[in-house]
N, C-alpha and C. Protein backbone atom coordinates (compact mmCIF):
# COMPACT_ATOMS: atom_id res chain seq x y z
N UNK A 1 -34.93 25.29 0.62
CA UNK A 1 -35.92 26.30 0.99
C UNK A 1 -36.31 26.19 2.47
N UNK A 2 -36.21 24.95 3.13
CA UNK A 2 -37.12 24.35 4.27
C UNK A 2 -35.72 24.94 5.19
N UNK A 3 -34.77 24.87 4.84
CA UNK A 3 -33.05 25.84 5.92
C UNK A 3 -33.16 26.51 5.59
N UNK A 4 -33.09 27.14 4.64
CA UNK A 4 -33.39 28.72 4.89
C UNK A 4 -34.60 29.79 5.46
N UNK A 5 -35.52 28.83 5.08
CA UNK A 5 -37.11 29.30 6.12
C UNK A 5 -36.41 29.75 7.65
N UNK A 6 -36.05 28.34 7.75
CA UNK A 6 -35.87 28.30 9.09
C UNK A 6 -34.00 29.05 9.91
N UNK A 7 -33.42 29.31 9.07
CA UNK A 7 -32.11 29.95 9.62
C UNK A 7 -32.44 31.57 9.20
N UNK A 8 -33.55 31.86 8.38
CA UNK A 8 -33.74 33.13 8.71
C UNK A 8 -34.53 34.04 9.10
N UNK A 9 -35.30 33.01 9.42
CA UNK A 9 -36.45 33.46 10.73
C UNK A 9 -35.56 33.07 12.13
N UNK A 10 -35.21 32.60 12.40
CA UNK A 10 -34.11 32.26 13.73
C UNK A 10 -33.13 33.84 13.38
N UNK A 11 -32.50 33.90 12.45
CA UNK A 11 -31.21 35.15 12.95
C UNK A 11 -31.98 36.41 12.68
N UNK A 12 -33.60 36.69 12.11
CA UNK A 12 -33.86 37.95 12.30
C UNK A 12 -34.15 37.69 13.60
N UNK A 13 -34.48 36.97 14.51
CA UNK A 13 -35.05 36.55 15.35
C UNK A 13 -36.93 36.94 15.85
N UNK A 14 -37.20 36.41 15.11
CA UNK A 14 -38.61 35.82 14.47
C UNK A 14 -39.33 34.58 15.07
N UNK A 15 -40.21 34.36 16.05
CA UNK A 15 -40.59 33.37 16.13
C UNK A 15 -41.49 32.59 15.33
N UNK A 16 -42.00 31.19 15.16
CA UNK A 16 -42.74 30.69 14.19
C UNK A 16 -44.08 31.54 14.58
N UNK A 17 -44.79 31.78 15.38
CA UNK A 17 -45.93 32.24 15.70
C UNK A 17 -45.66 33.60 14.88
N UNK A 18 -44.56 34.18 15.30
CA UNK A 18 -44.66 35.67 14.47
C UNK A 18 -44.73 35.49 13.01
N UNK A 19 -43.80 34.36 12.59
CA UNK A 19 -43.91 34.26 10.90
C UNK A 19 -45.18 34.55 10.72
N UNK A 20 -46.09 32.94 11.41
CA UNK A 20 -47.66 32.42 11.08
C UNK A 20 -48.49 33.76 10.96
N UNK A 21 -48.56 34.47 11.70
CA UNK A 21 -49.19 36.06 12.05
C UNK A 21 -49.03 36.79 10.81
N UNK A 22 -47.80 36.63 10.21
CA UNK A 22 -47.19 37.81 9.35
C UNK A 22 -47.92 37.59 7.84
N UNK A 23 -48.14 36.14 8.06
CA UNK A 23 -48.54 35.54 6.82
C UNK A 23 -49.96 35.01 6.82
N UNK A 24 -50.54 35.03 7.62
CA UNK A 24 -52.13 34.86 7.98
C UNK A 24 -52.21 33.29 7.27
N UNK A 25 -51.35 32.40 8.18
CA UNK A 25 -51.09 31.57 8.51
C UNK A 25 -51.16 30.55 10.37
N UNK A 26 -50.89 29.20 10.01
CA UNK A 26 -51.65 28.54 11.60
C UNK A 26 -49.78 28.64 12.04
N UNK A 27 -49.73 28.07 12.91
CA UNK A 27 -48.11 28.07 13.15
C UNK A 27 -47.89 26.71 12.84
N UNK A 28 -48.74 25.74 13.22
CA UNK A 28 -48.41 24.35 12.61
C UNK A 28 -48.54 24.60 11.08
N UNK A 29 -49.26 25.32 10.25
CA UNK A 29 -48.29 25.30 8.40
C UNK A 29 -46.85 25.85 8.83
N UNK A 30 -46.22 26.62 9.56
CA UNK A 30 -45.17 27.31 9.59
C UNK A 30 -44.33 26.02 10.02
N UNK A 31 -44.23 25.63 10.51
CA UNK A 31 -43.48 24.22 11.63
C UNK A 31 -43.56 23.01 10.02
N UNK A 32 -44.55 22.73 9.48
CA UNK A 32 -44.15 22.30 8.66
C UNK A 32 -43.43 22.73 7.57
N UNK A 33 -43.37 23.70 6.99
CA UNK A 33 -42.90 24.39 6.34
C UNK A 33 -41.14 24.13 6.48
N UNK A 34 -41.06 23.93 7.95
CA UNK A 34 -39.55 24.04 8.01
C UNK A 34 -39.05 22.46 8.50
N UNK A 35 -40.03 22.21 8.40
CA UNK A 35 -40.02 20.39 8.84
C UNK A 35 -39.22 19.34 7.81
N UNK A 36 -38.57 18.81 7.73
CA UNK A 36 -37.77 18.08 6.51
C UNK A 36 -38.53 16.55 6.67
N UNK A 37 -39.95 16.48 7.52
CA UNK A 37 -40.34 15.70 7.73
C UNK A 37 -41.94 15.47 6.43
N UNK A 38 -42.08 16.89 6.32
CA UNK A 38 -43.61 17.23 5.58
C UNK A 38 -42.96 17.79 4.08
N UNK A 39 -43.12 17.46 3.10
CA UNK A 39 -42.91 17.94 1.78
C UNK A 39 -43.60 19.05 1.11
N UNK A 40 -44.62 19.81 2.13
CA UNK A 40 -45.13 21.22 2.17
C UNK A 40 -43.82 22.15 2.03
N UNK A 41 -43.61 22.82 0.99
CA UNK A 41 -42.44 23.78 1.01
C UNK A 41 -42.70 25.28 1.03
N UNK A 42 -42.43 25.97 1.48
CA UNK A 42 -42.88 27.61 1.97
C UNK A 42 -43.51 28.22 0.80
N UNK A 43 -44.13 28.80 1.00
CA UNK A 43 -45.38 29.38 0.06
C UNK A 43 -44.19 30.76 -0.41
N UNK A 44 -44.62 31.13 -1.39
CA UNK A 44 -44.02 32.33 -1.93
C UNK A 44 -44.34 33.44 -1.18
N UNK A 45 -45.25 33.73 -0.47
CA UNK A 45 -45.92 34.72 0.12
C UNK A 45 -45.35 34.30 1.64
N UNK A 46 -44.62 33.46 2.25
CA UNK A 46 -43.88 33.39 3.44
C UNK A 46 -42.24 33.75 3.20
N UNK A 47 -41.61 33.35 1.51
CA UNK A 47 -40.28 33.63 1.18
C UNK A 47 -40.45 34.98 1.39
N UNK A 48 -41.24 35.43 0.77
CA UNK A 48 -41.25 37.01 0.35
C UNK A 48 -41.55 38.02 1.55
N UNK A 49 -42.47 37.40 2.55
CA UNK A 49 -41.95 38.12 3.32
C UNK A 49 -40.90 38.13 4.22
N UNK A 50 -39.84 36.95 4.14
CA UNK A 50 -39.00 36.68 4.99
C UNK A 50 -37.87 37.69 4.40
N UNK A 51 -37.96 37.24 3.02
CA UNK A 51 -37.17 38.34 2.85
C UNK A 51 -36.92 39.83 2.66
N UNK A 52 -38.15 40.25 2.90
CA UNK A 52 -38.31 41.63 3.05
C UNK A 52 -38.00 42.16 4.85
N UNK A 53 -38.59 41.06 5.66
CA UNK A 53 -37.75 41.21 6.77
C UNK A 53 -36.25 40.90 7.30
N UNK A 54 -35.60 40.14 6.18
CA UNK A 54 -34.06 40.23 5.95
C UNK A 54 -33.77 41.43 5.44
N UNK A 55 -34.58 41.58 4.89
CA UNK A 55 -33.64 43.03 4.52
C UNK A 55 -33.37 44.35 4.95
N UNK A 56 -34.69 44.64 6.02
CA UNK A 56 -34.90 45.45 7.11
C UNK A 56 -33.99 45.19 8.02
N UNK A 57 -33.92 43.75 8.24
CA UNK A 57 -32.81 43.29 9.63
C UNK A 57 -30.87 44.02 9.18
N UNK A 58 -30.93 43.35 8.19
CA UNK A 58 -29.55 43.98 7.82
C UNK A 58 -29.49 45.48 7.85
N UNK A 59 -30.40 46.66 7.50
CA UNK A 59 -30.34 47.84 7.39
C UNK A 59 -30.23 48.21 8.50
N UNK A 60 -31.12 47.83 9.57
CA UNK A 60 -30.64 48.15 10.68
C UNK A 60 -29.45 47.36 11.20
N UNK A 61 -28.60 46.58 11.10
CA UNK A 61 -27.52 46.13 11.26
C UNK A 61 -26.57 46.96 11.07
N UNK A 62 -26.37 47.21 9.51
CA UNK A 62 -25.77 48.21 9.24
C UNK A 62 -25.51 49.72 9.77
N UNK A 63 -26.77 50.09 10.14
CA UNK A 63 -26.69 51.71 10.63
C UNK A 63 -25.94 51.03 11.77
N UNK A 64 -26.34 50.65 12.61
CA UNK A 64 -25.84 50.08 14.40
C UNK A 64 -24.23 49.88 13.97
N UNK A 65 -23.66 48.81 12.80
CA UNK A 65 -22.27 49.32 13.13
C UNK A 65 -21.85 50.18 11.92
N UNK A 66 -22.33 50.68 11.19
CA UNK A 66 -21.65 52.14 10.38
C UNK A 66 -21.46 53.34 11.94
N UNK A 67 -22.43 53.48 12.73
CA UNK A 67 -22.39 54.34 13.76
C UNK A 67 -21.39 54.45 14.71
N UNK A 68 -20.79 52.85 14.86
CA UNK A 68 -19.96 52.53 15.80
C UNK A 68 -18.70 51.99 15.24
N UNK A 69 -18.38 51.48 13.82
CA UNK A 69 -17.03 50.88 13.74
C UNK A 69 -15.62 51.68 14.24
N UNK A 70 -15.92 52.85 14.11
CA UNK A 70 -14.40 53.49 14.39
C UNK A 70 -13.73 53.43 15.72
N UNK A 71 -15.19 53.36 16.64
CA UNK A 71 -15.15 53.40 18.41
C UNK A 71 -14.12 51.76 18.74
N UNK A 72 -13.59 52.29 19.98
CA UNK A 72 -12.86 51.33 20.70
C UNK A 72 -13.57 50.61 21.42
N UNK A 73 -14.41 50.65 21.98
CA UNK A 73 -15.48 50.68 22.83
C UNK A 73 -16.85 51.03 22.58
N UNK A 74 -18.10 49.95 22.85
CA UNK A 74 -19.55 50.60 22.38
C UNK A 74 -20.38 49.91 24.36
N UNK A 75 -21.32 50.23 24.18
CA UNK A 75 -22.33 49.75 24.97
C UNK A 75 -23.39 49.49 24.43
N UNK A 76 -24.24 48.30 23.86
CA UNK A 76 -25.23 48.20 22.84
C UNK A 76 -26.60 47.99 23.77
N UNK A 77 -27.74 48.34 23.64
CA UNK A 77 -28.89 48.65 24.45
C UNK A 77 -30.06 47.36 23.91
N UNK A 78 -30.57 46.40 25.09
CA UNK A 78 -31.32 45.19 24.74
C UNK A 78 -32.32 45.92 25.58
N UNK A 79 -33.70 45.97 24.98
CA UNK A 79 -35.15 45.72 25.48
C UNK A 79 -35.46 45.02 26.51
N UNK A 80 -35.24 44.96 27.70
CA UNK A 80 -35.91 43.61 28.38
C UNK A 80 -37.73 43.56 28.61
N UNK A 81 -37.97 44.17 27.70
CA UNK A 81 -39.90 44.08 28.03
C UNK A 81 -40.29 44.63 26.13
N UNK A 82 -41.42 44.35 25.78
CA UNK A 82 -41.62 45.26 25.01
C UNK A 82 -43.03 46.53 25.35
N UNK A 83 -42.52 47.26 24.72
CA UNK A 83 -43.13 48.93 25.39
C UNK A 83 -44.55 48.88 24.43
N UNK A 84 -45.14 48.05 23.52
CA UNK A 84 -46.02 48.24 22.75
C UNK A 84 -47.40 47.75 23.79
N UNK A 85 -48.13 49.14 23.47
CA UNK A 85 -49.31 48.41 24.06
C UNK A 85 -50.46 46.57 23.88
N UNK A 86 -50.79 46.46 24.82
CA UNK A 86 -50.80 45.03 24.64
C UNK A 86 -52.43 45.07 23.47
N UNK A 87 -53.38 45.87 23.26
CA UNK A 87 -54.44 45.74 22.78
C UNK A 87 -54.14 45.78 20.97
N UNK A 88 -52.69 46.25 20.78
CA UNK A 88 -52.21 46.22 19.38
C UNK A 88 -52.88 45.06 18.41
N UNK A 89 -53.13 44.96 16.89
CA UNK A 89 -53.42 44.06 16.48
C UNK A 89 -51.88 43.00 16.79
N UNK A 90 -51.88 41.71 16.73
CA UNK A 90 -51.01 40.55 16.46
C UNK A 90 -49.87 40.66 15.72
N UNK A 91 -50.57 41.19 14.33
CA UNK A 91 -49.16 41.61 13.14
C UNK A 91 -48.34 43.03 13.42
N UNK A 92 -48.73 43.89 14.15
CA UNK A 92 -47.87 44.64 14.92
C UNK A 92 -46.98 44.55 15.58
N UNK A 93 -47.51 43.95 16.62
CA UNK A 93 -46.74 43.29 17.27
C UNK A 93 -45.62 41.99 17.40
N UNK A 94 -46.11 40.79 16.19
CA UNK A 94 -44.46 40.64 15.51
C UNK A 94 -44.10 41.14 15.09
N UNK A 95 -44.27 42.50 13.76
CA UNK A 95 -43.51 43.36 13.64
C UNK A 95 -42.68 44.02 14.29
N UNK A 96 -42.66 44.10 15.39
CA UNK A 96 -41.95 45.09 16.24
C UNK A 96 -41.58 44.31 17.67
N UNK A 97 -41.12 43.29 17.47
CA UNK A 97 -41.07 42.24 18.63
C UNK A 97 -39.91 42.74 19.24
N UNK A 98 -39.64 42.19 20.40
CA UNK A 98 -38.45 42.97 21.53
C UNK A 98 -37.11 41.67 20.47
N UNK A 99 -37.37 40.37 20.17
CA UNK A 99 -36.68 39.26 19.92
C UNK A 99 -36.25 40.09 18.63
N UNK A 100 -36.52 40.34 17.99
CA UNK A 100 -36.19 41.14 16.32
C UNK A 100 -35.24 41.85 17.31
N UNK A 101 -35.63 42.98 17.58
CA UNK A 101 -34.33 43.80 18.10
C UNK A 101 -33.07 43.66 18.54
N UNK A 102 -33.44 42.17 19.22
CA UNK A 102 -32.75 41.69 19.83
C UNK A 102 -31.36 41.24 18.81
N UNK A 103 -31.83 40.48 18.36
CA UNK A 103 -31.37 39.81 16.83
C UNK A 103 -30.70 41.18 15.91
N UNK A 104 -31.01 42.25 16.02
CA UNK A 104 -29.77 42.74 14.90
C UNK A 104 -29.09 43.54 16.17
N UNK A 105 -29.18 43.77 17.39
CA UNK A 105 -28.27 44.05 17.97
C UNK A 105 -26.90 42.85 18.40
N UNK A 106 -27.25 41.69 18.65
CA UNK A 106 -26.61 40.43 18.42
C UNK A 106 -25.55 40.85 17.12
N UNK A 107 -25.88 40.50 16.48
CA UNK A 107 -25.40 40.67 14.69
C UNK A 107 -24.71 41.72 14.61
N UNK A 108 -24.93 42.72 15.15
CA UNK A 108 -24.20 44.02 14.90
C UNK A 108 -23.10 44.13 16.13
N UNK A 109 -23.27 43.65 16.87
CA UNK A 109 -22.03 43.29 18.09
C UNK A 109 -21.06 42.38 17.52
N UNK A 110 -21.61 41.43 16.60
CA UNK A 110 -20.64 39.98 16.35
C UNK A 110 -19.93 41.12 15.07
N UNK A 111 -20.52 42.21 14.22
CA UNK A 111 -19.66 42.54 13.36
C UNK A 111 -18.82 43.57 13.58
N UNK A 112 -19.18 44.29 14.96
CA UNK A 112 -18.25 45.37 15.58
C UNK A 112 -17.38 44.51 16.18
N UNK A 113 -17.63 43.80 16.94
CA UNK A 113 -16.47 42.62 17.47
C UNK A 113 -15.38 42.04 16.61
N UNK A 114 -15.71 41.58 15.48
CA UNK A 114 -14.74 41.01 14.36
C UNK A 114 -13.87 42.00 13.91
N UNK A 115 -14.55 43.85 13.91
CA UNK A 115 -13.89 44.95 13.52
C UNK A 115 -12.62 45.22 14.75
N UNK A 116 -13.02 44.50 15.90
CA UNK A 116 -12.05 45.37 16.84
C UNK A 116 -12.61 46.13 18.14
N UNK A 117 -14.36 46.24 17.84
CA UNK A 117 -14.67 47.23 18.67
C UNK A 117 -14.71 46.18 19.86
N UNK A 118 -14.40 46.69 21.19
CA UNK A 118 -14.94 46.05 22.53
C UNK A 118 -16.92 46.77 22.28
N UNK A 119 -17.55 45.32 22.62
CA UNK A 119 -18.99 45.39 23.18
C UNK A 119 -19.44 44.97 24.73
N UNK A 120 -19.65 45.72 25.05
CA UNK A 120 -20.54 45.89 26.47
C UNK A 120 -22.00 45.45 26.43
N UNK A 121 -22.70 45.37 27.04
CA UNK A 121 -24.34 45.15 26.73
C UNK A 121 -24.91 46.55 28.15
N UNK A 122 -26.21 46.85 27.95
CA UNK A 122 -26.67 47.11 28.82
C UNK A 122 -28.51 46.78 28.69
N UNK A 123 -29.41 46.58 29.73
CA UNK A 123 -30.79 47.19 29.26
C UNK A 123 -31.88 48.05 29.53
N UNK A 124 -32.47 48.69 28.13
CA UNK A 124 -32.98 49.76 27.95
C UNK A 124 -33.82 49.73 29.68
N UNK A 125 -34.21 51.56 29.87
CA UNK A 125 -35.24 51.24 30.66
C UNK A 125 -36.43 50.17 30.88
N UNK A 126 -37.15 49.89 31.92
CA UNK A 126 -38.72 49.56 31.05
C UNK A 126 -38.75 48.08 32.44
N UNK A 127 -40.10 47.37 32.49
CA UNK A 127 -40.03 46.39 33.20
C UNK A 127 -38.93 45.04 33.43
N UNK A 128 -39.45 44.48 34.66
CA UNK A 128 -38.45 43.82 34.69
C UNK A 128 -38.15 42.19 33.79
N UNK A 129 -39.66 42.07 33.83
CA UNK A 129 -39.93 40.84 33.47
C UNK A 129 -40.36 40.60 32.33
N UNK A 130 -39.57 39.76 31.46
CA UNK A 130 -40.25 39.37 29.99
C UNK A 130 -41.11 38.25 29.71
């Protein structure tokens, strides 16, 4: 439970602070949680939402290369800022983190890549600095 906490909050790309947020949780329960050091094992209410954000992550995976497998060639578009206003509540804003995006565009390059497609990167408009 304590690897999988932690390998799938890493490939939605999820930070522990965003888990902690998501789950109205400290980030040190989250850190233990994935700690093979603390025998605290993830609360059902942190599985459950991990996996409801696995499953969002893949859907959008999916559309990104159902859209593109046939192409020879793609150019896939990374965030370098995020565009959400900063006064948002907290859980919004891991919801909708620039790193999530990041993470199924990753994933969806590694599965257009395995298909054949050439990937390019480029990034979206928007500031410079993250």
């Amino acid at each position: 439970d304590k690897a999988w906490m932690r390998a799938t909050r890493e490939r939605i790309g999820m930070t522990q602070h965003d888990a902690a947020v998501l789950t109205n949780l400290t980030v040190d329960v989250v850190k233990k949680y994935e700690s093979e050091k603390y025998r605290l094992q993830p609360s059902k209410k942190m599985k459950a939402m991990l996996e409801h954000c696995l499953t969002e992550h893949k859907r959008a995976v999916e559309i990104i290369v159902e859209q593109y497998r046939e192409e020879k060639s793609v150019t896939l578009s990374f965030a370098r800022v995020s565009d959400l206003p900063d006064d948002l509540p907290a859980w919004i804003r891991a919801e909708e983190s620039v790193k999530r995006r990041a993470a199924v565009v990753r994933e969806a390059a590694a599965l257009l890549e395995a298909a054949g497609v050439t990937v390019t990167y480029t990034y979206l408009p928007g500031g410079t600095t993250e």
